[in-house]
Protein backbone atom coordinates (compact mmCIF):
# COMPACT_ATOMS: atom_id res chain seq x y z
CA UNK A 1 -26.18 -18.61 21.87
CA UNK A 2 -28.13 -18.25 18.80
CA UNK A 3 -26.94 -20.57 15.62
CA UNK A 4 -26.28 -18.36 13.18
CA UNK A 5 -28.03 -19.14 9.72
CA UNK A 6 -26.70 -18.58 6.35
CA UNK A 7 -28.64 -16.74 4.04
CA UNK A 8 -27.86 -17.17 0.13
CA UNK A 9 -26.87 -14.08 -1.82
CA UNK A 10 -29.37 -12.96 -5.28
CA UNK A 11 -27.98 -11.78 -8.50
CA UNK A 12 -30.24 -8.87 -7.93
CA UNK A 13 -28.94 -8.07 -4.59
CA UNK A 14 -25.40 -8.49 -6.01
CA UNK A 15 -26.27 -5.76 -8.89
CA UNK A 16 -27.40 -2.83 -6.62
CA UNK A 17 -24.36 -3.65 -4.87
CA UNK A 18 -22.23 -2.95 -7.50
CA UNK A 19 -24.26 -0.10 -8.92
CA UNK A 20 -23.41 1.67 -5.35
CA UNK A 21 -19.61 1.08 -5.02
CA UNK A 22 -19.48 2.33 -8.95
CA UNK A 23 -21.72 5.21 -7.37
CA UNK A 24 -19.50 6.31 -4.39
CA UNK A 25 -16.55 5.65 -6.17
CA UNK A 26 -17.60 8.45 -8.79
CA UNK A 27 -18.75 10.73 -5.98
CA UNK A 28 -15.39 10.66 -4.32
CA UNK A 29 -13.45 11.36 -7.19
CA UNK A 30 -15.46 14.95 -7.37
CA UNK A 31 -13.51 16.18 -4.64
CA UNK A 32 -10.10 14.08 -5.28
CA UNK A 33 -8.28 16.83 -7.30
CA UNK A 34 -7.99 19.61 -4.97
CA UNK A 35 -7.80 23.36 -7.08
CA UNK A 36 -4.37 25.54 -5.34
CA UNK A 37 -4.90 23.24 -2.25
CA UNK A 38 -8.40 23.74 -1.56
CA UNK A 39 -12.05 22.13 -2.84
CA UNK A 40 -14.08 25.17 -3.94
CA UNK A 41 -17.04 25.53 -1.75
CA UNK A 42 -19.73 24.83 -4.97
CA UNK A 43 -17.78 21.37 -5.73
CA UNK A 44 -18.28 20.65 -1.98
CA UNK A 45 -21.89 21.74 -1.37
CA UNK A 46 -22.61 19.22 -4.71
CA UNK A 47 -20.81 17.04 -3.23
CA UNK A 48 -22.58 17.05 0.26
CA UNK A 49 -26.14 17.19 -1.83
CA UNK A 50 -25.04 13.89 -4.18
CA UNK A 51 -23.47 12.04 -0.88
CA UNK A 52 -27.01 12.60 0.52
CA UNK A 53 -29.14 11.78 -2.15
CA UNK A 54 -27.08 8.69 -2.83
CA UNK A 55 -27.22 7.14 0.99
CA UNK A 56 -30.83 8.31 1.11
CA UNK A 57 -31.47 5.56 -1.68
C-alpha cells in the first residue's frame, strides 16, 4: 500500500478556492426564485452558459 503524503495547502490556492464557492454560490441563486413555478427558459440558458464558463476555468 502506498504511504500517503501530506501536501501543505498555499494562501494562493486557498483564494481561488474561495473565489469559486463565492462564484457558484451566486450562480445558483439565478435560478433560486422560481417566476409562477417555473425558471423562464432565458434565465436558464444564462444559467447553463455561466455554469459552463465557470467549470471551464
Amino acid at each position: 500500500m502506498k504511504k500517503i503524503i501530506a501536501k501543505p495547502v498555499g494562501m494562493f490556492e486557498l483564494f481561488y478556492d474561495l473565489v469559486f464557492v463565492y462564484a457558484i454560490s451566486r450562480i445558483t441563486a439565478m435560478i433560486h426564485h422560481p417566476v409562477n413555478g417555473s425558471i423562464p427558459l432565458i434565465t436558464f440558458l444564462q444559467f447553463l452558459l455561466v455554469v459552463i464558463v465557470v467549470m471551464q476555468i
